[in-house]
Structures are given as C-alpha cells and as structure tokens.
Protein backbone atom coordinates (compact mmCIF):
# COMPACT_ATOMS: atom_id res chain seq x y z
CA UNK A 1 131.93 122.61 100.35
CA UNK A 2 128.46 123.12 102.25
CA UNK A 3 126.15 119.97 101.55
CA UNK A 4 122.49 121.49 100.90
CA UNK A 5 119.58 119.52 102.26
CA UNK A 6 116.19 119.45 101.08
CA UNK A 7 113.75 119.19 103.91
CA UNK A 8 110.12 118.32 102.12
CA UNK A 9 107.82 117.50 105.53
CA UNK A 10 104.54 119.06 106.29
CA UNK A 11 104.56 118.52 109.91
CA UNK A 12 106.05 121.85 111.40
CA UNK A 13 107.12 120.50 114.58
CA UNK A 14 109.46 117.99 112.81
CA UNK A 15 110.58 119.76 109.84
CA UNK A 16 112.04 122.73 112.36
CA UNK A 17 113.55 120.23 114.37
CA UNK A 18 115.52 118.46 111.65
CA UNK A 19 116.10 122.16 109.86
CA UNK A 20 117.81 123.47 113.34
CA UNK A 21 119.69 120.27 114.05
CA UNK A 22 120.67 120.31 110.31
CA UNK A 23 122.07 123.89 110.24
CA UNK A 24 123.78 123.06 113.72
CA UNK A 25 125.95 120.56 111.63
CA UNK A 26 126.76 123.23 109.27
CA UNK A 27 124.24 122.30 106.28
CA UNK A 28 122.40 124.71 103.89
CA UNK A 29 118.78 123.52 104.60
CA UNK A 30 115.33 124.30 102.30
CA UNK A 31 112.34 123.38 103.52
CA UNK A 32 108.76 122.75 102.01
CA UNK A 33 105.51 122.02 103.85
CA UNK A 34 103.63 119.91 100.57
CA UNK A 35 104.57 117.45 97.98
CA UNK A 36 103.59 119.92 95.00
CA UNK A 37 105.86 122.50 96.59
CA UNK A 38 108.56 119.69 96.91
CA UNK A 39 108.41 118.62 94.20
CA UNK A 40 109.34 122.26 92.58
CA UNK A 41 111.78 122.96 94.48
CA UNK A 42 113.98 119.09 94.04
CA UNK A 43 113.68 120.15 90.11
CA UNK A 44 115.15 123.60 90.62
CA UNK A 45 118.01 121.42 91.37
CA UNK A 46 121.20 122.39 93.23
CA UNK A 47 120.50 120.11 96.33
CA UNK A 48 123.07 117.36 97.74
CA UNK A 49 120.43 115.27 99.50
CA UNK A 50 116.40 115.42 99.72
CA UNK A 51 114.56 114.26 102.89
CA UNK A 52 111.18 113.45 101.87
CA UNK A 53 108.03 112.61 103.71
CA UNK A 54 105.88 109.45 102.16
CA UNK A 55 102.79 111.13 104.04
CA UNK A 56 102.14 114.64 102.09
CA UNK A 57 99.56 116.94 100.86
CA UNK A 58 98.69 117.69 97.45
CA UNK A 59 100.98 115.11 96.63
CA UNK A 60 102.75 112.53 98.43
CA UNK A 61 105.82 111.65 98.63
CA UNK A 62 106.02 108.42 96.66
CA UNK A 63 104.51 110.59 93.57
CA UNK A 64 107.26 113.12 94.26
CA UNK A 65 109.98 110.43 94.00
CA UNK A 66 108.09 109.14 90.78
CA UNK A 67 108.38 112.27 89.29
CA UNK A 68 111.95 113.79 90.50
CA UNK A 69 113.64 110.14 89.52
CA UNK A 70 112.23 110.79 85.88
CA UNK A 71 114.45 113.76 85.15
CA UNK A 72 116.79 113.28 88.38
CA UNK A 73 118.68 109.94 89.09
CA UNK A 74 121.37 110.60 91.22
CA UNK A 75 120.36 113.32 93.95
CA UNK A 76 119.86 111.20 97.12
CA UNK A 77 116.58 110.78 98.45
CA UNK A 78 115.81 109.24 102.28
CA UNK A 79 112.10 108.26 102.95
CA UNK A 80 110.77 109.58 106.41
CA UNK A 81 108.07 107.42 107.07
CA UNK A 82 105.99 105.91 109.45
CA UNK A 83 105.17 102.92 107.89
CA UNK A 84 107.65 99.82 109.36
CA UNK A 85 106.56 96.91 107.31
CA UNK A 86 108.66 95.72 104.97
CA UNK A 87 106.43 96.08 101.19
CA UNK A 88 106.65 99.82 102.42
CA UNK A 89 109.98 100.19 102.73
CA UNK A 90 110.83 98.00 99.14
CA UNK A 91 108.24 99.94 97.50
CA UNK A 92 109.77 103.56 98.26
CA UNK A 93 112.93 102.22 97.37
CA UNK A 94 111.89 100.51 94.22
CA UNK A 95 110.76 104.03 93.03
CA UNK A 96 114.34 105.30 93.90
CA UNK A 97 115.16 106.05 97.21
CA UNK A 98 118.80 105.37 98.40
CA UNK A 99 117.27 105.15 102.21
CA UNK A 100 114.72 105.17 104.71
CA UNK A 101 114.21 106.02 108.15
CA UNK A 102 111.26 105.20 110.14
CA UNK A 103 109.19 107.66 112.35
CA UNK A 104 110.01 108.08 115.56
CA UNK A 105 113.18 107.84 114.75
CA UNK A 106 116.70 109.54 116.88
CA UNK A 107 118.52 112.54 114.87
CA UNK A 108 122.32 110.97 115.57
CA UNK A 109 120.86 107.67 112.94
CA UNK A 110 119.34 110.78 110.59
CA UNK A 111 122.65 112.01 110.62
CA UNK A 112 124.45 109.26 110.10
CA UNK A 113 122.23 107.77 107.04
CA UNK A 114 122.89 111.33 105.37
CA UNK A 115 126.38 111.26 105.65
CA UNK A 116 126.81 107.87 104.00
CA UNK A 117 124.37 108.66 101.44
CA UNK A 118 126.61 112.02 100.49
CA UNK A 119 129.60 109.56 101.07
CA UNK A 120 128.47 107.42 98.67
CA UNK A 121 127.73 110.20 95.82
CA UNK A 122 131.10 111.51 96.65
CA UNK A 123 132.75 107.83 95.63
CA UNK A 124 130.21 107.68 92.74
CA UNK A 125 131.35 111.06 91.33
CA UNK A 126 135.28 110.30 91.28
CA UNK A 127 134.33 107.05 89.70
CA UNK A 128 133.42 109.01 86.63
CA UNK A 129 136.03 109.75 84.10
CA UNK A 130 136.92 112.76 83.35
CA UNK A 131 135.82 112.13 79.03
CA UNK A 132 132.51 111.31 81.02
CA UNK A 133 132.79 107.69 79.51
CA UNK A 134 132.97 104.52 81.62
CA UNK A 135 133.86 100.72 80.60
CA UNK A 136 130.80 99.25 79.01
CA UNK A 137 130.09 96.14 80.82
CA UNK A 138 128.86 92.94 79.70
CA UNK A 139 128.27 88.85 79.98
CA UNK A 140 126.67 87.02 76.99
CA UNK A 141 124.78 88.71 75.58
CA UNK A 142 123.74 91.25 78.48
CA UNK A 143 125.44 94.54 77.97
CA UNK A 144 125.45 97.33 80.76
CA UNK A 145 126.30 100.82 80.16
CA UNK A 146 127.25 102.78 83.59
CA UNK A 147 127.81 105.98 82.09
CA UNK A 148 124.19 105.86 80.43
CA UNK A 149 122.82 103.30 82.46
CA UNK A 150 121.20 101.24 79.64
CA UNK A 151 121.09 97.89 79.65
CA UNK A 152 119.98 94.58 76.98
CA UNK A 153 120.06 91.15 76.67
CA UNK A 154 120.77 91.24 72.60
CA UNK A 155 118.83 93.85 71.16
CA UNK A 156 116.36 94.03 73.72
CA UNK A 157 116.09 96.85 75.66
CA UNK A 158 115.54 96.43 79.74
CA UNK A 159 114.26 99.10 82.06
CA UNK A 160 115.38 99.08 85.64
CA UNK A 161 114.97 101.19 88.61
CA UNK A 162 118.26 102.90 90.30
CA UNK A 163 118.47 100.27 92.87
CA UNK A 164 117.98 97.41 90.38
CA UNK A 165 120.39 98.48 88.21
CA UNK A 166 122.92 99.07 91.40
CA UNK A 167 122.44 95.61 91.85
CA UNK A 168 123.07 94.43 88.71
CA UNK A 169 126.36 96.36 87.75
CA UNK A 170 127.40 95.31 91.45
CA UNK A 171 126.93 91.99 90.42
CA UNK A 172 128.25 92.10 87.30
CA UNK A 173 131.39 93.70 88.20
CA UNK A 174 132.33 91.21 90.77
CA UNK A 175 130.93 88.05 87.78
CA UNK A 176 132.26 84.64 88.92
CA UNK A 177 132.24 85.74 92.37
CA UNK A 178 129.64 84.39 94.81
CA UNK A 179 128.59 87.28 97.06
CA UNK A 180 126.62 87.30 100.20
CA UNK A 181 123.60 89.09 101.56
CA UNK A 182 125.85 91.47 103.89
CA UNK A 183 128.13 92.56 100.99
CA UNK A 184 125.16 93.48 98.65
CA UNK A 185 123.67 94.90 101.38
CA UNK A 186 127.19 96.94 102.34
CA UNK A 187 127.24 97.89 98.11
CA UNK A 188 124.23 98.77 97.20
CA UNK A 189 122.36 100.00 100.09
CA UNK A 190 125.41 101.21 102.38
CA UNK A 191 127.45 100.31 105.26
CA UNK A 192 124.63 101.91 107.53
CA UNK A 193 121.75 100.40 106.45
CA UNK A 194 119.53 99.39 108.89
CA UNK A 195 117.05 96.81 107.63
CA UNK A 196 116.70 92.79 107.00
CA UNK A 197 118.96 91.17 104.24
CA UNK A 198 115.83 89.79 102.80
CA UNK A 199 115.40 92.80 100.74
CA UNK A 200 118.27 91.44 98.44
CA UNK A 201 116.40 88.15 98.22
CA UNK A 202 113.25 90.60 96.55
CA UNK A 203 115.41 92.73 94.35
CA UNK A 204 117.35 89.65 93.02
CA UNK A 205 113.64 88.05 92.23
CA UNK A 206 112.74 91.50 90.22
CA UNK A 207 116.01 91.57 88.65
CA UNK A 208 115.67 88.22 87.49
CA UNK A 209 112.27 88.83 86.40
CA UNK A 210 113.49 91.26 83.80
CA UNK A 211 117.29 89.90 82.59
CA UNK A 212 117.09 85.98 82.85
CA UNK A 213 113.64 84.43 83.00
CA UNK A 214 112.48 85.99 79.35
CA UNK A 215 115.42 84.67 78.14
CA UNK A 216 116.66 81.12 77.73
CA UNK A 217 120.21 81.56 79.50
CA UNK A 218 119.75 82.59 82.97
CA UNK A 219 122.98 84.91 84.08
CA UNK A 220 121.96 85.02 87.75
CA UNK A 221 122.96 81.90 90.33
CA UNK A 222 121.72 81.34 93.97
CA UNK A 223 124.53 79.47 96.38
CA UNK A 224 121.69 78.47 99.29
CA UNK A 225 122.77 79.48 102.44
CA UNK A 226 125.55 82.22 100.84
CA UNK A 227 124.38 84.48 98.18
CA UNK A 228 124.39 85.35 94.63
CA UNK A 229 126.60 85.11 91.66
CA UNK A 230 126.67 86.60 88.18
CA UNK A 231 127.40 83.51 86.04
CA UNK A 232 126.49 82.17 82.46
CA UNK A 233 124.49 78.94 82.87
CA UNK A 234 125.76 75.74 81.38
CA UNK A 235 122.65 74.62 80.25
C-alpha cells in the first residue's frame, strides 16, 4: 500500500524538493503553501504522515498541530523547523508531534525519520485487537485505558498529551522495571531519534506533575545515574 504524505511548507523551493524526492520513493504527496490551508486539508483525513512547517502564514504550524491533535491523535506529524534549541523542540512535541527535523537538514535523515514514524503506526495498528478493546492498565489507584486513552488516579480524571501518555503506558507496562534514558528514548520517541536524552528527564517532570505530586503516593521512581521506574512508594 502507497503511504500518502502531507507536505504543509510555504517555502516553494523546499516544499518541491521534498514533493519530487518524496514521489521518487514511491509516495502519494499533497502539498499546501499556508497553515489555514494545512490545516484543511490534515482534517480531510486520509494521510499516513504530515510534514509540517512551525514557520507558516495565516497560521503556523504549532496552531495547526493544536488544532489537528484535537480531533486527530494518531496521524504522524514531523516538525520542520529552524529553531535548534531545545524548549523548541519539547514544545512542538508537547503539542503532539512524533518528530522533528531541523532546517538545513539532508533528505536521506527526512527519509529515514518518516519511515520509522510509519513503522511505528504500523506496530501500533496490529497492537489493536480486532473487538477494538485493549487490557485496561493500572497500579494503585492509577488506571490507564490504551484503547481510549483515559487515564485517573481514583476518580480523578488526568489529561495528557500523546507523548505523555506514551510515556506513561511505556512505563507502566514495563512497572517494577527500572528503565534507562536510551530505552525510553528507543520507545517512545523511536530508534532514530536524533536528540539529547534529557528530553525524558522534562517529560518525566510533566508527567509527574500531573499523576504523583497532587497525590499523596508517588508511582514514579528515579534510579540516579540509570533511569526511571513505575513503582508504588512505600511511604
């Protein structure tokens, strides 16, 4: 089956760059030159994977991802931008991108992010039973739904992002288990993620910010030096 890529870029000289070397490598490409326009055409669905500026008219493309993520959860989204510091890059993912990329950047490491984004849908997709249900999770008295992706501590509800949550069920599933930077990284981010490990160390602080420090049992453990485990306290 043909993967279908969403090209939303207002520079012309790049987006008929990445739409030729994307067709070469036998994709369906769309293109659009503004975040309104974007925005449109992500909702009209159908695509396998979006490219998105950060840096668009009308609207950019953090307010696109806003938007698409509140209707659309799983299509993945990679951030073009030229922006290399580090809030950047969290923030953009925070709002629900699965990846970035940073201008000037080579097409073979374009390439290779989409494929392991698609890869990674693919593997997310056969997880799913065919009833559409999926083993509710849970430690205490945190519950975690995959199929719905709703999550409380008791009867509280708690709202998290797509990457938080990634982390969390990641996490969760592997409970008693101390993992490390690389293999959160390798989980929730991908194999081919290009970045610093201390983006675990943020998402771990926002995660914790919402499931353990409102509540008197904290569920999340640090091992200094290794990583992160999914334990109940024994206070």
């Amino acid at each position: 089956m043909i993967a279908k890529v969403l090209i939303i870029e207002d520079e012309d000289n790049i987006a008929r760059l990445l739409e030729m070397e994307l067709r070469y490598e036998g994709y369906e490409v769309g293109r659009a030159a503004s975040g309104r326009e974007g925005l449109e055409m992500a909702l009209s669905g159908g695509w396998d994977i979006i490219l998105l500026d950060i840096m668009l008219p009308e609207l950019n493309g953090t307010e696109v991802l806003r938007r698409l993520r509140q209707t659309d959860e799983r299509t993945p989204v990679i951030l073009l931008t030229a922006r290399d510091a580090t809030p950047d890059k969290v923030s953009g993912l925070d709002q629900g991108a699965n990846d970035y990329i940073t201008k000037p950047f080579e097409i073979e490491e374009l390439l290779a992010r989409i494929r392991n984004c698609l890869r990674i849908r693919k593997l997310e997709d056969e997880q799913i039973k065919p009833n559409g249900s999926a083993p509710i999770l849970s430690m205490g008295d945190l519950t975690v739904n995959p199929q719905t992706r709703e999550v409380f501590r008791g009867k509280t509800p708690i709202d998290l992002t797509r990457t938080e949550f990634e982390l969390l069920h990641y996490l969760l599933e592997n409970r008693n288990l101390v993992l490390t930077r690389d293999q959160i990284i390798n989980h929730v981010w991908g194999y081919e993620f290009v970045g610093d490990t201390h983006v675990v160390d943020v998402y771990i602080r926002y995660l914790r910010k919402k499931i353990d420090y409102p509540f008197p049992n904290q569920l999340i453990q640090t091992y200094r030096g290794v990583g992160y485990s999914m334990k109940e306290s024994l206070k």
